[in-house]
C-alpha atoms as a PDB file:
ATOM      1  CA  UNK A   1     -15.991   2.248  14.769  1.00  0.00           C
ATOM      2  CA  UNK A   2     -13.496  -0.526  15.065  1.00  0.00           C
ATOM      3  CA  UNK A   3     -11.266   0.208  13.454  1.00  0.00           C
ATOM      4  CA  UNK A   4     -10.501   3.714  14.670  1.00  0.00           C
ATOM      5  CA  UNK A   5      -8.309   4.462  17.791  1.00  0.00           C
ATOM      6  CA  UNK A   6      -9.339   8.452  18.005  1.00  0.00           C
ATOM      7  CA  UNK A   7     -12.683   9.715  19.264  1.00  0.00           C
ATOM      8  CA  UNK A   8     -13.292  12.120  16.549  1.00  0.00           C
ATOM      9  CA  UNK A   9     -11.675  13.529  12.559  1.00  0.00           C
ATOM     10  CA  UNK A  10     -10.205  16.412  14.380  1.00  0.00           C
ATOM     11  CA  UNK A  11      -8.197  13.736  16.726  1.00  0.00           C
ATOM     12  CA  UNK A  12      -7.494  11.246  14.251  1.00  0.00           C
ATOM     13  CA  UNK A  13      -6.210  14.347  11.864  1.00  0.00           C
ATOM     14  CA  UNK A  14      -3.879  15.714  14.254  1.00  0.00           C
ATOM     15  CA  UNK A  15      -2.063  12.551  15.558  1.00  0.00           C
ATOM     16  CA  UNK A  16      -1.350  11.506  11.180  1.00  0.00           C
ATOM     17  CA  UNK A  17       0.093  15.101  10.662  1.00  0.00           C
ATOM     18  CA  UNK A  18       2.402  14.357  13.840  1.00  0.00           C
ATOM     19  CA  UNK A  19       3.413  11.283  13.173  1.00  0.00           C
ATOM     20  CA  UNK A  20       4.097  12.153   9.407  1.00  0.00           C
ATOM     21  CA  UNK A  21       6.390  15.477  10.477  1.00  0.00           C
ATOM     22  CA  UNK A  22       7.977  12.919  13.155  1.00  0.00           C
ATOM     23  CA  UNK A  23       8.780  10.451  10.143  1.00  0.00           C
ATOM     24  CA  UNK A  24      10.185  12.834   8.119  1.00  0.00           C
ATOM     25  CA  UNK A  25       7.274  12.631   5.712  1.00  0.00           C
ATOM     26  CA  UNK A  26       6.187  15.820   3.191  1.00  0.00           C
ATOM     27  CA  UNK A  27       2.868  16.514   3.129  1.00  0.00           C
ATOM     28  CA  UNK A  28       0.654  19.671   2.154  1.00  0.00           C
ATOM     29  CA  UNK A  29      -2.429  18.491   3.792  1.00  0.00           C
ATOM     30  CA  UNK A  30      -4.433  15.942   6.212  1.00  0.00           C
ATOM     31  CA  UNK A  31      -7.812  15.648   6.307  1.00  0.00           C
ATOM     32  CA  UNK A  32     -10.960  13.486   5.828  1.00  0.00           C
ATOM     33  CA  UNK A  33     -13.503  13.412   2.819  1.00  0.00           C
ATOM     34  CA  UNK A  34     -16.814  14.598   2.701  1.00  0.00           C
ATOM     35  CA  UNK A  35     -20.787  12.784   1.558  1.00  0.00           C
ATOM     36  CA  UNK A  36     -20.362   9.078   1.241  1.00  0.00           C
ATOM     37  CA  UNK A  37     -16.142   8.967   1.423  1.00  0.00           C
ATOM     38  CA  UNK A  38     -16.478  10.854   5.130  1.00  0.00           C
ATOM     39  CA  UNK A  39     -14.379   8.030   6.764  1.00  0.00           C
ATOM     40  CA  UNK A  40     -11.394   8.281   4.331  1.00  0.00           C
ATOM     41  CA  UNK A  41      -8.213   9.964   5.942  1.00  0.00           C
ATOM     42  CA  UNK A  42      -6.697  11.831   3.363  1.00  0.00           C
ATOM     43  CA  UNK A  43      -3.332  12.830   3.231  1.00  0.00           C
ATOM     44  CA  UNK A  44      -2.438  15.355   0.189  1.00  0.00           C
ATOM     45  CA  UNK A  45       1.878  14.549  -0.582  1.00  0.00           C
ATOM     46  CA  UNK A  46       2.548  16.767  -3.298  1.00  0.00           C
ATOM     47  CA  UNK A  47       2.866  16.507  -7.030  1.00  0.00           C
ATOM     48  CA  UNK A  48       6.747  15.194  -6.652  1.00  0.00           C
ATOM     49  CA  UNK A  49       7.218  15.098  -3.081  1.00  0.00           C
ATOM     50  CA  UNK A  50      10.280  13.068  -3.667  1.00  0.00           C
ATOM     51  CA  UNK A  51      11.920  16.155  -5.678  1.00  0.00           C
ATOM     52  CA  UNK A  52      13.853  13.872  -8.328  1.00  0.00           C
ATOM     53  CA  UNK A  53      13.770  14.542 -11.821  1.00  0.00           C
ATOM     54  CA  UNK A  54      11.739  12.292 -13.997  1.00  0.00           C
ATOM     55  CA  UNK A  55      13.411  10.244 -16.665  1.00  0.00           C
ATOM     56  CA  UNK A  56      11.091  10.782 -19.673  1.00  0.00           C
ATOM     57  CA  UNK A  57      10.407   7.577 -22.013  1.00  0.00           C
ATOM     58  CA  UNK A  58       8.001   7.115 -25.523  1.00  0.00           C
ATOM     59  CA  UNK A  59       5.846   8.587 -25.162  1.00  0.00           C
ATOM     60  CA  UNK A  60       7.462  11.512 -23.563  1.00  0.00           C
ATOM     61  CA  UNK A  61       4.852  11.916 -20.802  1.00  0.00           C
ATOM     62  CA  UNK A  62       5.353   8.234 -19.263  1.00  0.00           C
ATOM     63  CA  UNK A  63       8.558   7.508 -17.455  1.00  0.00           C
ATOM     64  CA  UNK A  64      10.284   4.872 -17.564  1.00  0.00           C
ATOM     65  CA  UNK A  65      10.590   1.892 -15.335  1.00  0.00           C
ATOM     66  CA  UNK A  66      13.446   2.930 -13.677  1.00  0.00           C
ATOM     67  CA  UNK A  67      12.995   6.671 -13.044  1.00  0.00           C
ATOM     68  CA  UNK A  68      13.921   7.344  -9.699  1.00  0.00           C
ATOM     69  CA  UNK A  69      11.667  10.190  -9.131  1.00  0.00           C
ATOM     70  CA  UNK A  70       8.764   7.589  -9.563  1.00  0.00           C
ATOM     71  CA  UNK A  71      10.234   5.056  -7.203  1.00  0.00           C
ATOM     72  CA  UNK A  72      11.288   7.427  -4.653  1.00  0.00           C
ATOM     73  CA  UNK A  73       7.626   8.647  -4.389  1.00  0.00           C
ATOM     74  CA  UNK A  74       5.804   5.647  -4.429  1.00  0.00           C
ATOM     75  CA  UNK A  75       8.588   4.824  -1.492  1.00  0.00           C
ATOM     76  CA  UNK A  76       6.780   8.297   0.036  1.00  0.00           C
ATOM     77  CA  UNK A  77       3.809   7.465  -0.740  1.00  0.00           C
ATOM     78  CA  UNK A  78       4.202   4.004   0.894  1.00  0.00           C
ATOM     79  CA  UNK A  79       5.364   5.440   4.004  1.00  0.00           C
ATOM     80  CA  UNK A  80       2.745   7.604   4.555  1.00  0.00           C
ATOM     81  CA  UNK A  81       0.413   4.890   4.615  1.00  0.00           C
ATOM     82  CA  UNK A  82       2.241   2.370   6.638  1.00  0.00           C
ATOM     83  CA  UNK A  83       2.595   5.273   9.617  1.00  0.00           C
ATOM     84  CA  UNK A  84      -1.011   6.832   8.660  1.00  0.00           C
ATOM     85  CA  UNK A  85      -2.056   3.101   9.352  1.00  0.00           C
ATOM     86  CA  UNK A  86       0.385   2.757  12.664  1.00  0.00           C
ATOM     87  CA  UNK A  87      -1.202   5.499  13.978  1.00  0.00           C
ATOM     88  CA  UNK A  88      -4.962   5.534  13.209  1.00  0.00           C
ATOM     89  CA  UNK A  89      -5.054   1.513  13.572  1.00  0.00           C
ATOM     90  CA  UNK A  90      -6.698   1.321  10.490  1.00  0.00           C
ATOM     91  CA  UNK A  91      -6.405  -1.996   8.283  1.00  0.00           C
ATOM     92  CA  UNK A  92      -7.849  -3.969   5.660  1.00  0.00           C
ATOM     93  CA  UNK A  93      -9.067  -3.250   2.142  1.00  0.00           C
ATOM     94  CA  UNK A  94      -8.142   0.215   0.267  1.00  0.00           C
ATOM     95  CA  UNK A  95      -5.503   0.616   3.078  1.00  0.00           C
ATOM     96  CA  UNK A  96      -7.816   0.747   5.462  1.00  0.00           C
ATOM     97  CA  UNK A  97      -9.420   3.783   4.013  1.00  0.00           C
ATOM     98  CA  UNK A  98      -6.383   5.879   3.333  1.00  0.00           C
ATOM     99  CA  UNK A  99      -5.548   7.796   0.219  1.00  0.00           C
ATOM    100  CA  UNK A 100      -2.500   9.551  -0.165  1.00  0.00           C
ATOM    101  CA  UNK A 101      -2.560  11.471  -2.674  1.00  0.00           C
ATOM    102  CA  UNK A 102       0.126  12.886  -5.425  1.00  0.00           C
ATOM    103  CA  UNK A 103      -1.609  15.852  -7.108  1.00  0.00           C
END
C-alpha cells in the first residue's frame, strides 16, 4: 500500500515499538487489528500512562478542564501518534489508521 514504508505487520510493529522506547513513550503493547480493521496499527498506552492524579469535578467521575493528569496524557497520547506516524509514513484521515489507545 501507499501509504506504508514496511514490507509486512511484523516490520511495521517493530520499528513503532522502537521508535516509541527511543521517544521516551510508555506503552504496554503494539500491534495491528484483526477482520475488517487489519490495517490499523495499534498502540495500547495504559489507563494513566501519564501517572498524575486526576482532579475530580460534578459529577465525580468527569475531571475537570484543567486536570493535569488528562492533559498530560492526551500530550502522550499525541506523541505516540505523531512518531507512530513519523515512522510508519502513515497520513490522512483517523491518523492515518492509528489508534492509541488508553484502556
Amino acid at each position: 500500500m501507499s501509504w506504508r514504508k514496511h514490507s509486512s505487520h511484523a516490520e511495521e510493529t517493530a520499528a513503532v515499538k522502537a521508535a516509541l522506547r527511543k521517544a521516551g513513550i510508555p506503552f504496554r503493547s503494539v500491534g495491528h487489528g484483526t477482520g475488517t480493521a487489519w490495517g490499523w496499527l495499534e498502540i495500547y498506552i495504559g489507563a494513566n500512562p501519564s501517572g498524575l492524579t486526576h482532579v475530580k469535578g460534578e459529577p465525580d467521575w468527569l475531571c475537570r478542564p484543567e486536570c493535569p493528569a488528562c492533559k498530560g496524557n492526551r500530550a502522550i497520547h499525541d506523541k505516540a501518534i505523531a512518531v507512530a506516524q513519523q515512522v510508519t509514513g502513515r497520513d490522512g484521515d483517523y491518523d492515518g489508521r492509528i489508534l492509541a489507545l488508553q484502556q
